[in-house]
PDB file of N, CA and C in Angstrom:
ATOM      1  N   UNK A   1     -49.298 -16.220 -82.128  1.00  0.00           N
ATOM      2  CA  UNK A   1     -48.096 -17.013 -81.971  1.00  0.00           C
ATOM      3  C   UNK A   1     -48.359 -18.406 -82.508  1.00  0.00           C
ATOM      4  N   UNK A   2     -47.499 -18.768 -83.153  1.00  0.00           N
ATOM      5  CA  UNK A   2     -47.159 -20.518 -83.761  1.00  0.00           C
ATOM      6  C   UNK A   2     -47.406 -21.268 -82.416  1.00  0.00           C
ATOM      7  N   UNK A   3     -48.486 -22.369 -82.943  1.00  0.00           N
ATOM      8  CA  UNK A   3     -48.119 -23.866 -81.655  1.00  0.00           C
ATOM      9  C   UNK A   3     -47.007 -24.404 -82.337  1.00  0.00           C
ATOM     10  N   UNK A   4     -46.132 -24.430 -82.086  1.00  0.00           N
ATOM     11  CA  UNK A   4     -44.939 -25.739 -82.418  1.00  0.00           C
ATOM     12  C   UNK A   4     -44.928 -26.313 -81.638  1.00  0.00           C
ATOM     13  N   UNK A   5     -45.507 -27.859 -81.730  1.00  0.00           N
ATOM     14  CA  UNK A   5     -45.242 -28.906 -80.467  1.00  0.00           C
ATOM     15  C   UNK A   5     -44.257 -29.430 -80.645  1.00  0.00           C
ATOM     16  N   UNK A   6     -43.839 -29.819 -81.866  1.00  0.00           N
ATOM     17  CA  UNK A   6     -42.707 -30.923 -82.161  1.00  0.00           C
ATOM     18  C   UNK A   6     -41.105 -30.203 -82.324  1.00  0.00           C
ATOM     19  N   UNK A   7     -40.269 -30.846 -81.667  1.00  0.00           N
ATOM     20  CA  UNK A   7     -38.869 -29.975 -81.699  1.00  0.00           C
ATOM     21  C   UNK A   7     -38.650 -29.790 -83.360  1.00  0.00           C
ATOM     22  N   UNK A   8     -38.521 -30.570 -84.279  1.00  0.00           N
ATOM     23  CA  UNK A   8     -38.421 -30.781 -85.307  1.00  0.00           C
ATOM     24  C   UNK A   8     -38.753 -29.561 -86.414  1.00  0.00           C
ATOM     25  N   UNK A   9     -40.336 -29.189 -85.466  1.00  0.00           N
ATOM     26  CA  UNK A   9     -41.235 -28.165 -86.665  1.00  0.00           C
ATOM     27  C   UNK A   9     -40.402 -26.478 -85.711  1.00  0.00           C
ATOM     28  N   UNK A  10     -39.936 -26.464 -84.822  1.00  0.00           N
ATOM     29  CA  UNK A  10     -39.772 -25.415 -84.116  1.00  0.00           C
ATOM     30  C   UNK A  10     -37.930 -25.091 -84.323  1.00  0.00           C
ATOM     31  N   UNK A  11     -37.280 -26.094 -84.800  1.00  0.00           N
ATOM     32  CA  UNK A  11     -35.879 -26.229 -85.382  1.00  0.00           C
ATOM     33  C   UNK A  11     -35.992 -25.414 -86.685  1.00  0.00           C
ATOM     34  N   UNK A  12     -37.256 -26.297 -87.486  1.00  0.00           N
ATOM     35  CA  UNK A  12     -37.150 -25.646 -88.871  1.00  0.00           C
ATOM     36  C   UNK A  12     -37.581 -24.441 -88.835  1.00  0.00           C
ATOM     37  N   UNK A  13     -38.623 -23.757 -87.620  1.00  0.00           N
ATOM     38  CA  UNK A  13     -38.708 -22.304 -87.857  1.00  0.00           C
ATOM     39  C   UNK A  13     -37.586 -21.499 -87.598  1.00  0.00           C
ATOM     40  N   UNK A  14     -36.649 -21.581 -86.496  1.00  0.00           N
ATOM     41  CA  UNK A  14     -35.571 -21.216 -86.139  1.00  0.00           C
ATOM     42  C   UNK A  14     -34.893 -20.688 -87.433  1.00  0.00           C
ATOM     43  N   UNK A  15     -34.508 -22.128 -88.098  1.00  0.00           N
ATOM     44  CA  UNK A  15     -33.498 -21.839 -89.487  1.00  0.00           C
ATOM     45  C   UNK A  15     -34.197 -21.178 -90.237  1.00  0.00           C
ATOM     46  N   UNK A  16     -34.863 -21.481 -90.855  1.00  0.00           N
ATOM     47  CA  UNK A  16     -35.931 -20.210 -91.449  1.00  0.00           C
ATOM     48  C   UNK A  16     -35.550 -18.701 -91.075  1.00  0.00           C
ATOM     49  N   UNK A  17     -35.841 -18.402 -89.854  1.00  0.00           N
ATOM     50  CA  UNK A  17     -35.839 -16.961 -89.630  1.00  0.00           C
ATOM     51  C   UNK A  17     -34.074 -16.553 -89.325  1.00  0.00           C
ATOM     52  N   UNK A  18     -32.897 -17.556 -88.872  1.00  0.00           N
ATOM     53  CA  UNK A  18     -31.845 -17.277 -89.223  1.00  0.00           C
ATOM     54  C   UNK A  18     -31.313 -17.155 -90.739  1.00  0.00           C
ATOM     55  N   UNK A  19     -32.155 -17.764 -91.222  1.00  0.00           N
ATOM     56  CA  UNK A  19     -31.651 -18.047 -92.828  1.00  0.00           C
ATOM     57  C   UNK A  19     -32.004 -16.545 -93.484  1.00  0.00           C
ATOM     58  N   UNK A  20     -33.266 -16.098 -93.130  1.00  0.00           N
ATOM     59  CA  UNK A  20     -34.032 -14.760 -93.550  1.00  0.00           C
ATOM     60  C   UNK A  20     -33.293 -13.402 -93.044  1.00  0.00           C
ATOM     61  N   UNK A  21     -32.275 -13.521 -91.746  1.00  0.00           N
ATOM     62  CA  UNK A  21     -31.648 -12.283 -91.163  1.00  0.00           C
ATOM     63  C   UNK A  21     -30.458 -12.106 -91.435  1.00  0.00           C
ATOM     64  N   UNK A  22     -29.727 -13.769 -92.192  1.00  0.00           N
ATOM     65  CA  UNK A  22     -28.361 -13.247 -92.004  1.00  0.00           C
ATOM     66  C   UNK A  22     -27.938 -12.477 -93.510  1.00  0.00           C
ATOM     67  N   UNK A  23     -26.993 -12.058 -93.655  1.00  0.00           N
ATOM     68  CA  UNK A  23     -26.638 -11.362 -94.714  1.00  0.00           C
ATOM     69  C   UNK A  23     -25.232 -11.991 -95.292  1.00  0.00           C
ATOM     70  N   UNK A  24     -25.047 -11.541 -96.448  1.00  0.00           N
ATOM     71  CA  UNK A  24     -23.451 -12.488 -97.139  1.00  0.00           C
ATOM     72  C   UNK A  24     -22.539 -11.548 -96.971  1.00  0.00           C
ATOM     73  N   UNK A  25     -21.616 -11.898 -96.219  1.00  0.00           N
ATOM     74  CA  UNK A  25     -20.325 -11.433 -95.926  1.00  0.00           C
ATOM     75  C   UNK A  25     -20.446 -11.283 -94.221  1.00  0.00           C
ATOM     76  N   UNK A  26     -21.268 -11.541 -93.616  1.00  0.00           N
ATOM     77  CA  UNK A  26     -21.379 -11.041 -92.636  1.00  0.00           C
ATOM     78  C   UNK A  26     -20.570 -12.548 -91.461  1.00  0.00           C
ATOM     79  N   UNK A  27     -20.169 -12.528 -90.292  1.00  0.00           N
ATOM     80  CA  UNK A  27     -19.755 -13.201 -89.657  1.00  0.00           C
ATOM     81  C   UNK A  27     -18.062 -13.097 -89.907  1.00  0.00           C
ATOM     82  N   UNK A  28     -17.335 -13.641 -89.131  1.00  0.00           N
ATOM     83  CA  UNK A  28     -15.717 -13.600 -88.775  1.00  0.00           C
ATOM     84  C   UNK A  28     -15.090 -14.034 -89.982  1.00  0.00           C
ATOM     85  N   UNK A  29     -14.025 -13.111 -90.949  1.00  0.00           N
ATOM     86  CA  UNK A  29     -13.441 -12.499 -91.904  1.00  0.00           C
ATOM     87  C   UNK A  29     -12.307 -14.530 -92.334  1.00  0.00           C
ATOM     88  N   UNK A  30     -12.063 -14.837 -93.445  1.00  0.00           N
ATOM     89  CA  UNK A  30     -10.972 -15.499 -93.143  1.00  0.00           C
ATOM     90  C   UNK A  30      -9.820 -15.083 -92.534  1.00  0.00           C
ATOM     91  N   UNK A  31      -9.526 -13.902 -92.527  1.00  0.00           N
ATOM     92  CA  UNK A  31      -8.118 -13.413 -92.151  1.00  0.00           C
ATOM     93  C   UNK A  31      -8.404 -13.452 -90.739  1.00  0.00           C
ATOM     94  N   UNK A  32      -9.284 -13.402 -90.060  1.00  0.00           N
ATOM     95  CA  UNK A  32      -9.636 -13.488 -88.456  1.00  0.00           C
ATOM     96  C   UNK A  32      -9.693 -14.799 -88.323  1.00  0.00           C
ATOM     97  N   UNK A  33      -9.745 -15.678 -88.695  1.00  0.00           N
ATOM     98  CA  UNK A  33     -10.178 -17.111 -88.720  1.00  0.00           C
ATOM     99  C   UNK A  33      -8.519 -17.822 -88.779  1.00  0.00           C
ATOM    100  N   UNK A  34      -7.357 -17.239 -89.556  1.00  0.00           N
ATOM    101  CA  UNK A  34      -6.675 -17.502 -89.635  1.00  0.00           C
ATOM    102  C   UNK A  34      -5.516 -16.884 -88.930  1.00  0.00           C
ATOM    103  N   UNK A  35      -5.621 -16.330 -87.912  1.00  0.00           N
ATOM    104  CA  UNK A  35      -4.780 -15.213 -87.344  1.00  0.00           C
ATOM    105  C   UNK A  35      -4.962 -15.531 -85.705  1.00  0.00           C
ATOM    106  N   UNK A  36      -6.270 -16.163 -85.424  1.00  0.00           N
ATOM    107  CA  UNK A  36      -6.767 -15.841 -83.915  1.00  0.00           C
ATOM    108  C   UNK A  36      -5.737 -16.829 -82.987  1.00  0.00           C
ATOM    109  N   UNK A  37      -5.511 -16.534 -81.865  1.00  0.00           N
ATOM    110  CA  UNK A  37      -4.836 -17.274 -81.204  1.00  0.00           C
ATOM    111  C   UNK A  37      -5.827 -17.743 -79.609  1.00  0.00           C
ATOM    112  N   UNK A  38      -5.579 -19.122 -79.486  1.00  0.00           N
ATOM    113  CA  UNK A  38      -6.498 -19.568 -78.119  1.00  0.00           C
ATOM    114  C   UNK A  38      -5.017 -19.203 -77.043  1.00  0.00           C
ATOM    115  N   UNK A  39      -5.541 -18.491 -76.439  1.00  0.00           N
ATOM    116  CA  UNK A  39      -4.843 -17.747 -75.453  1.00  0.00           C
ATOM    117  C   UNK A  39      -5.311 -18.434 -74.099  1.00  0.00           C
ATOM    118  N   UNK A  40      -6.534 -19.365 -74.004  1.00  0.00           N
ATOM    119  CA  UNK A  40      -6.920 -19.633 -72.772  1.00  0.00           C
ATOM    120  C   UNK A  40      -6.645 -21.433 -72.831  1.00  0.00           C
ATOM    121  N   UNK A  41      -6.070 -22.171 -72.785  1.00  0.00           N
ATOM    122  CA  UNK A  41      -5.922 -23.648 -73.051  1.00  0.00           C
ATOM    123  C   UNK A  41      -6.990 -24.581 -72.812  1.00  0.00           C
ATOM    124  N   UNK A  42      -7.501 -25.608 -73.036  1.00  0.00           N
ATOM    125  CA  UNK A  42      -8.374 -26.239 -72.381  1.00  0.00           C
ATOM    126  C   UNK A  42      -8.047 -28.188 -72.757  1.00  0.00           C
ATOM    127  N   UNK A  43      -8.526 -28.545 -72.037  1.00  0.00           N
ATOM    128  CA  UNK A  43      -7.944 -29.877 -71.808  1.00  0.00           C
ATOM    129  C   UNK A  43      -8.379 -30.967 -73.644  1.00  0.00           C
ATOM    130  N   UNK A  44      -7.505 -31.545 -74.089  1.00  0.00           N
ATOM    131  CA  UNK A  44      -7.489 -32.141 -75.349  1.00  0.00           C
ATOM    132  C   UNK A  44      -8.337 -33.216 -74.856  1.00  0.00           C
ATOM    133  N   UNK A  45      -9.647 -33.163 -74.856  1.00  0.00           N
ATOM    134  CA  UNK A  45     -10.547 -34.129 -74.827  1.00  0.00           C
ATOM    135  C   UNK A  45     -10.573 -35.618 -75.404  1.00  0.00           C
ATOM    136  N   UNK A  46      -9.975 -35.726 -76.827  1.00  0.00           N
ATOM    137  CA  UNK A  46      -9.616 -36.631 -77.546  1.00  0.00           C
ATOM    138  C   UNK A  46      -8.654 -37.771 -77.060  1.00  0.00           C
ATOM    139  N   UNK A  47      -7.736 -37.413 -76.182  1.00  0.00           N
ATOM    140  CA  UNK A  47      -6.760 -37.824 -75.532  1.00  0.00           C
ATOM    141  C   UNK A  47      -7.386 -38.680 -74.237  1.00  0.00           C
ATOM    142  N   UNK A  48      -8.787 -38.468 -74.033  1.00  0.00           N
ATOM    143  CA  UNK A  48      -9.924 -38.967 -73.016  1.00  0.00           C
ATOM    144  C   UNK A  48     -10.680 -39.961 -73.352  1.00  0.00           C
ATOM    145  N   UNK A  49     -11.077 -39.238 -74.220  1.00  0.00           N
ATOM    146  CA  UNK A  49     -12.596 -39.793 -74.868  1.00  0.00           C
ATOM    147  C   UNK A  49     -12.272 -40.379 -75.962  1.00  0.00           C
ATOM    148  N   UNK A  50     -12.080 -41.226 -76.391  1.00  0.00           N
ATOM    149  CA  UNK A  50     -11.481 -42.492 -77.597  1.00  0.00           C
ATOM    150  C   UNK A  50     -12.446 -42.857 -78.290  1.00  0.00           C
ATOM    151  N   UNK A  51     -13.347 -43.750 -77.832  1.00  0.00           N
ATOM    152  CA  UNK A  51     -13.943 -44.770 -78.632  1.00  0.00           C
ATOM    153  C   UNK A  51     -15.817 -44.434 -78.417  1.00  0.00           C
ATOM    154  N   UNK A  52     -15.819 -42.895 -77.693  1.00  0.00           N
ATOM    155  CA  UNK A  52     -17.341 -42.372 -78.042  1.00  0.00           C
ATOM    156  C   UNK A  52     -17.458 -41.354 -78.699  1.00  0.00           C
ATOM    157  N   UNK A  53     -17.935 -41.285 -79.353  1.00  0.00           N
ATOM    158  CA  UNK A  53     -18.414 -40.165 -80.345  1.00  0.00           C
ATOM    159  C   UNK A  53     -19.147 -39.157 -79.585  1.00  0.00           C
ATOM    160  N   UNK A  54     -18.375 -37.917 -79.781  1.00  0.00           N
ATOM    161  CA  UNK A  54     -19.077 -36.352 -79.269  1.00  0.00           C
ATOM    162  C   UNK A  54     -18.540 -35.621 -80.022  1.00  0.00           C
ATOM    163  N   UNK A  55     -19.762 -34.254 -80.100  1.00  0.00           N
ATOM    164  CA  UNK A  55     -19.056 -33.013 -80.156  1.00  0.00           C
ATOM    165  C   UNK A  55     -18.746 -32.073 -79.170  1.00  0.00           C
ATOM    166  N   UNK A  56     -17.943 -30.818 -79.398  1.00  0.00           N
ATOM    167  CA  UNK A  56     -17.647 -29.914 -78.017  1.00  0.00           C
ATOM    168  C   UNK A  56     -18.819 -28.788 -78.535  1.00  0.00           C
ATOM    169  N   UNK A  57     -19.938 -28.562 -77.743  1.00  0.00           N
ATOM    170  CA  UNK A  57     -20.237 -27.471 -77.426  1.00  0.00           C
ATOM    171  C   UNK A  57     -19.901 -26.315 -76.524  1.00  0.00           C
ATOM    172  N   UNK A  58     -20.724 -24.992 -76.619  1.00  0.00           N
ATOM    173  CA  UNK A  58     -20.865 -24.085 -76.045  1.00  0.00           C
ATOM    174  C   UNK A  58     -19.947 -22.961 -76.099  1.00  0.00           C
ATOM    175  N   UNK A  59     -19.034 -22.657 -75.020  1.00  0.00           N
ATOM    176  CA  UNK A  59     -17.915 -21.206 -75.047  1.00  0.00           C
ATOM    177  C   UNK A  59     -17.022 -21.973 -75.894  1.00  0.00           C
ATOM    178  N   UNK A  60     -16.184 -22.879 -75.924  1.00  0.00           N
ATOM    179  CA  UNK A  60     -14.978 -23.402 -76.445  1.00  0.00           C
ATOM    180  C   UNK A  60     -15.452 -23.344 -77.956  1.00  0.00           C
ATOM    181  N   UNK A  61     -17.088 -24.224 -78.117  1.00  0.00           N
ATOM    182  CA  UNK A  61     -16.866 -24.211 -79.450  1.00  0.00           C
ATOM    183  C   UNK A  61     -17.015 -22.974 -80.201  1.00  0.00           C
ATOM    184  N   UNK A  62     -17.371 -22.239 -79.359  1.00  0.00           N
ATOM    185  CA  UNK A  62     -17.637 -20.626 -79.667  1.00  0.00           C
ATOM    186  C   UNK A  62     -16.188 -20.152 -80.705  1.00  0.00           C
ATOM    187  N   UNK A  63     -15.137 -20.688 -79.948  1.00  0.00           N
ATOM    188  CA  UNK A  63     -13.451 -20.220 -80.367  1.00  0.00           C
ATOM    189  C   UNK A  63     -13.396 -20.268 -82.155  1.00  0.00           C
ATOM    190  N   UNK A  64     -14.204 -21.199 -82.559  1.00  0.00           N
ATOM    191  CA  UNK A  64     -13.977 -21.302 -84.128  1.00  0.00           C
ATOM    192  C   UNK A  64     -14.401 -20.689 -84.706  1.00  0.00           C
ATOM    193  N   UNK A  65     -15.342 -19.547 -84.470  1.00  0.00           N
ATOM    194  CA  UNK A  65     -16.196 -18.802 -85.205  1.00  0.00           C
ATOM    195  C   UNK A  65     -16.245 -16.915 -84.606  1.00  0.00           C
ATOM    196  N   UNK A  66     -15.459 -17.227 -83.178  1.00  0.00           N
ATOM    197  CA  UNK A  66     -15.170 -15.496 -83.007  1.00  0.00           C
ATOM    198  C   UNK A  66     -14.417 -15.469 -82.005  1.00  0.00           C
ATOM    199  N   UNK A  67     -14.322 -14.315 -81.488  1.00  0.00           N
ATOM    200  CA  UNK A  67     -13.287 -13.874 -80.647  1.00  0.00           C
ATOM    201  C   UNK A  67     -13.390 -15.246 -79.372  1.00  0.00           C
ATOM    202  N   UNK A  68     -12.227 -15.685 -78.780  1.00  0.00           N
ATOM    203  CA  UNK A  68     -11.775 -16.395 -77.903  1.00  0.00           C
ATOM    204  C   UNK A  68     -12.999 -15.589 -76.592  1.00  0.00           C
ATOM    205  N   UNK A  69     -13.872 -16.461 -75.552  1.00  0.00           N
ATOM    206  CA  UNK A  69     -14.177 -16.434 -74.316  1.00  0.00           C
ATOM    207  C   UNK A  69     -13.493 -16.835 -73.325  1.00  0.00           C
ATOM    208  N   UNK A  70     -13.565 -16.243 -72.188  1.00  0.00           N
ATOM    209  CA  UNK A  70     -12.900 -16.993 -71.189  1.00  0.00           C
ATOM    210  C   UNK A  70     -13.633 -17.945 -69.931  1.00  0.00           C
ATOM    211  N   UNK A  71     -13.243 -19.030 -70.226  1.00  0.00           N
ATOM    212  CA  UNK A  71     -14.278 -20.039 -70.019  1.00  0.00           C
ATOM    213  C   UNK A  71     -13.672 -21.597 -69.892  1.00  0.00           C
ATOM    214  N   UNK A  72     -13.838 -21.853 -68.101  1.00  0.00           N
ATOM    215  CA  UNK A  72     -12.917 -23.111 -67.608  1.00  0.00           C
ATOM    216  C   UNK A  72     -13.738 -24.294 -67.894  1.00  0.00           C
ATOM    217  N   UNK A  73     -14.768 -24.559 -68.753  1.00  0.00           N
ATOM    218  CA  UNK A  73     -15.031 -25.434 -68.695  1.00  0.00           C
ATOM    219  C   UNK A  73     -15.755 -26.206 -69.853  1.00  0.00           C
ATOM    220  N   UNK A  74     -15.654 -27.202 -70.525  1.00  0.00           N
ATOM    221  CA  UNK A  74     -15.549 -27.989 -71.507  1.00  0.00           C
ATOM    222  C   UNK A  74     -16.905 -28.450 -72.164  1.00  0.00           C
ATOM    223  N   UNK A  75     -17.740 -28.404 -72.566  1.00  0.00           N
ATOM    224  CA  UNK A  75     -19.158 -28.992 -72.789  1.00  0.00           C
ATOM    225  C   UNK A  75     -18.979 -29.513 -73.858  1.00  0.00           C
ATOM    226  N   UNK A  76     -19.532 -30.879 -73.862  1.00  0.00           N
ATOM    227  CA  UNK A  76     -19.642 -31.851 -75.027  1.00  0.00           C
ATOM    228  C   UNK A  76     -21.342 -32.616 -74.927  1.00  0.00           C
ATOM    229  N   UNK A  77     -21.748 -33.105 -75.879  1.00  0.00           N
ATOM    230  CA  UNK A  77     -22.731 -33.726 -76.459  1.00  0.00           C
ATOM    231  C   UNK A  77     -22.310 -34.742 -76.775  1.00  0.00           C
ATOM    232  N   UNK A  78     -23.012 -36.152 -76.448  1.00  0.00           N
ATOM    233  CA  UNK A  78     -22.951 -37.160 -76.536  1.00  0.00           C
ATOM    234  C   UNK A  78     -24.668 -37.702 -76.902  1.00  0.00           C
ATOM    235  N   UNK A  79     -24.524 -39.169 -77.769  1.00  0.00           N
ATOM    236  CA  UNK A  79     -25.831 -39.838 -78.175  1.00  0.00           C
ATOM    237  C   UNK A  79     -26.203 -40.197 -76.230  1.00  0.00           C
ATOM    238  N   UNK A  80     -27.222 -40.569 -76.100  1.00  0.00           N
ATOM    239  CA  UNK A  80     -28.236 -40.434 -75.245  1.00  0.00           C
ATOM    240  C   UNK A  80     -27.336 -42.245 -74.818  1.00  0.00           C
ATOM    241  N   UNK A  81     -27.828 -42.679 -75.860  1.00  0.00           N
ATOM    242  CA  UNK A  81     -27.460 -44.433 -76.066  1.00  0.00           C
ATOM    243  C   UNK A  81     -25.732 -44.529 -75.539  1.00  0.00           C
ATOM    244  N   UNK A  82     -24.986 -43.821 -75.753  1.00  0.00           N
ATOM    245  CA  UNK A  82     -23.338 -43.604 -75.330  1.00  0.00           C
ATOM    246  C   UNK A  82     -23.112 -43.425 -74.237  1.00  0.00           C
ATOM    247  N   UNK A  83     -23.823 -42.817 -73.465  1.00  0.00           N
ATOM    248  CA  UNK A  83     -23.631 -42.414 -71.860  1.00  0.00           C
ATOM    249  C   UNK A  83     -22.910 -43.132 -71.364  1.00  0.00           C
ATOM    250  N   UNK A  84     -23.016 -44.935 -71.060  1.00  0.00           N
ATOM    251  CA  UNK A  84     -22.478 -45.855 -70.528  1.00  0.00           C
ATOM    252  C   UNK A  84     -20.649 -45.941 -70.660  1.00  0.00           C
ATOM    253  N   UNK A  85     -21.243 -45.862 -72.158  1.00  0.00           N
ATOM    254  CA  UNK A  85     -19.434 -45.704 -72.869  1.00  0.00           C
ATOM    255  C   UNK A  85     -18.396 -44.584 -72.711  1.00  0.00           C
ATOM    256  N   UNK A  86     -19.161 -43.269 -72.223  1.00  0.00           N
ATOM    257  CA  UNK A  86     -18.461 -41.863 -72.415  1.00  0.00           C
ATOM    258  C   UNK A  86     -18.187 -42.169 -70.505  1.00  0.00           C
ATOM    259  N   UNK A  87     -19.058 -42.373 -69.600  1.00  0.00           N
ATOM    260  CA  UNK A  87     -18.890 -42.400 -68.406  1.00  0.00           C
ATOM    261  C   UNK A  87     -17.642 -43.443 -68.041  1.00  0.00           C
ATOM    262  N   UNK A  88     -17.409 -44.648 -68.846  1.00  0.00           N
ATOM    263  CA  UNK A  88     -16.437 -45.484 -68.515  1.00  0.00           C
ATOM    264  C   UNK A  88     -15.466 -44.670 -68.882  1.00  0.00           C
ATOM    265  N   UNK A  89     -15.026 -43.955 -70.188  1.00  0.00           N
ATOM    266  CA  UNK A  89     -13.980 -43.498 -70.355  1.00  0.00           C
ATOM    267  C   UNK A  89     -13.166 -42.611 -69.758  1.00  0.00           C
ATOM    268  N   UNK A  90     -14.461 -41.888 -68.947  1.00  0.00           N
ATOM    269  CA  UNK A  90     -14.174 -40.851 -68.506  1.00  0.00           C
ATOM    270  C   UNK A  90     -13.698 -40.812 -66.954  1.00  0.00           C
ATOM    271  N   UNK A  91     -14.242 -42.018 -66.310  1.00  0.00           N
ATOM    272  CA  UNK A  91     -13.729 -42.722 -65.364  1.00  0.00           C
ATOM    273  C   UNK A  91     -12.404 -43.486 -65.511  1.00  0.00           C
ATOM    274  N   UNK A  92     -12.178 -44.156 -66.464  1.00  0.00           N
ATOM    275  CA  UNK A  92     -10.785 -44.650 -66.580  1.00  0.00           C
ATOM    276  C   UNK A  92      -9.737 -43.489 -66.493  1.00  0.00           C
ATOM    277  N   UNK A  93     -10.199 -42.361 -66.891  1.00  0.00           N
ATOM    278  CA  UNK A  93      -9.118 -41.152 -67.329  1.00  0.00           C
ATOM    279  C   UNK A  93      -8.716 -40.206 -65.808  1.00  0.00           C
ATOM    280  N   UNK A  94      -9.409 -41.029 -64.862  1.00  0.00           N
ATOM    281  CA  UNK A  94      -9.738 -40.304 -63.363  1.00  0.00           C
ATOM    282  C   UNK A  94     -10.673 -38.848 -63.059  1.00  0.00           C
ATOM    283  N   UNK A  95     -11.590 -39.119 -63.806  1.00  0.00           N
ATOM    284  CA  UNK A  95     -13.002 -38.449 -63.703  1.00  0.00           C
ATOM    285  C   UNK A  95     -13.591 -38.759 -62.370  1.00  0.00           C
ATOM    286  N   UNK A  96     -14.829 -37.931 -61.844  1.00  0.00           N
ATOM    287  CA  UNK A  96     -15.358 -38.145 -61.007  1.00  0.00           C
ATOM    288  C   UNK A  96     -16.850 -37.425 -61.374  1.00  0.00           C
ATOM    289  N   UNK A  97     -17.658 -38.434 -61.116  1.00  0.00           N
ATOM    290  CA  UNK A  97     -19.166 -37.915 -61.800  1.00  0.00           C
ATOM    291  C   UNK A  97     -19.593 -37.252 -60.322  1.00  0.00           C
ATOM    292  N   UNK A  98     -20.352 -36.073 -60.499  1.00  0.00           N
ATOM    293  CA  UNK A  98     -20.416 -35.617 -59.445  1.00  0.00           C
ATOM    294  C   UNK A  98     -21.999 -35.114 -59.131  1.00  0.00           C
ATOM    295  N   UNK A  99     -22.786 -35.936 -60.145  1.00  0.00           N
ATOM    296  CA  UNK A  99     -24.267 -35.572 -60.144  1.00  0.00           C
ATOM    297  C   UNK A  99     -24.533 -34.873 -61.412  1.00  0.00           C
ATOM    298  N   UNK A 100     -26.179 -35.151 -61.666  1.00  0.00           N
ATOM    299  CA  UNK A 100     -27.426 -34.330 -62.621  1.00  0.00           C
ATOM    300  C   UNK A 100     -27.086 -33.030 -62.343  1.00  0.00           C
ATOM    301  N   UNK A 101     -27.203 -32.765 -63.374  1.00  0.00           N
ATOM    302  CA  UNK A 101     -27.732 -31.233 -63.857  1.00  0.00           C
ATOM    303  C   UNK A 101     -29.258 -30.670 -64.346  1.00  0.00           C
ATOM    304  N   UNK A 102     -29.737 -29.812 -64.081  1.00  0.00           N
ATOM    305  CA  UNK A 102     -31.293 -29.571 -63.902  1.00  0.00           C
ATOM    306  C   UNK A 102     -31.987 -29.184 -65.056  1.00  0.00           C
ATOM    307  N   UNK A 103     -31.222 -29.463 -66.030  1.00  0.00           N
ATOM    308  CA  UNK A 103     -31.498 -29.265 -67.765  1.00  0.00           C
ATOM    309  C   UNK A 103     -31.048 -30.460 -68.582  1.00  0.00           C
ATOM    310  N   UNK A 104     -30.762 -31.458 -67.909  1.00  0.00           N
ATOM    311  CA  UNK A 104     -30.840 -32.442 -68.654  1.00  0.00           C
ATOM    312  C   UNK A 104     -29.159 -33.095 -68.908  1.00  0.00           C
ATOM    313  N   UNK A 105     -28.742 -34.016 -68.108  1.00  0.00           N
ATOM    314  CA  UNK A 105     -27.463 -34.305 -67.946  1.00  0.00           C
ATOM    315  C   UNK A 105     -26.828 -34.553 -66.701  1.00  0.00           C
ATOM    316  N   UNK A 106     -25.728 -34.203 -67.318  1.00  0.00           N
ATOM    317  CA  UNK A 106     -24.798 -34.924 -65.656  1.00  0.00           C
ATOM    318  C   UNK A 106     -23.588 -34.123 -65.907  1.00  0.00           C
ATOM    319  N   UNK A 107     -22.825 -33.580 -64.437  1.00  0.00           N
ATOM    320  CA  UNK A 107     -21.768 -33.176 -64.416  1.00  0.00           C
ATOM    321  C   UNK A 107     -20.224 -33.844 -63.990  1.00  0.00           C
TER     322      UNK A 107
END
C-alpha cells in the first residue's frame, strides 16, 4: 500500500484512478440532464447567504448529475477564513447554530 501523507499527493491518486475507470459516454445522457425535474424543493440559499462565498455539497448537489435524492437537508462548503461572515448571515436570516459536528464543522 502507498504512504500518502499529504492530502494533495492522495487527491492526485484518487483522480488518477477515476480518470483510469471512467469510460466516454458514460454518466447522465443530455436528454436526462435536460428533462429531470426537482420534485423535492429545498430552501434558495442565495436568498441567505449574500456576501460569502460557498458551494452546495452532497445529496442536493448530487441533483445535477443524476437522479433526484430525497434529502431535507442542505450542505454547503465555505473558506475556513469565512466562517465569521457565513455565521452572521446566517444569523441575520434567523438561523440558529446549534453546535460542532464530529467531522469537522458546525451545524
Amino acid at each position: 500500500m502507498l504512504n500518502l501523507k499529504l492530502p494533495e499527493q492522495r487527491r492526485k491518486l484518487y483522480i488518477e484512478i477515476a480518470l483510469r475507470r471512467c469510460r466516454p459516454g458514460s454518466g447522465s445522457s443530455r436528454e436526462f440532464l435536460k428533462k429531470r425535474t426537482w420534485n423535492h424543493p429545498v430552501t434558495n440559499i442565495k436568498t441567505i447567504i449574500q456576501k460569502t462565498v460557498f458551494v452546495v455539497v452532497g445529496g442536493v448537489a448530487t441533483r445535477l448529475y443524476m437522479p433526484e435524492r430525497m434529502t431535507d437537508k442542505l450542505d454547503i462548503l465555505v473558506l475556513a477564513e469565512e466562517d465569521a461572515n457565513l455565521y452572521r448571515e446566517l444569523e441575520q436570516a434567523g438561523s440558529i447554530r446549534t453546535g460542532e459536528i464530529s467531522i469537522g464543522g458546525s451545524t
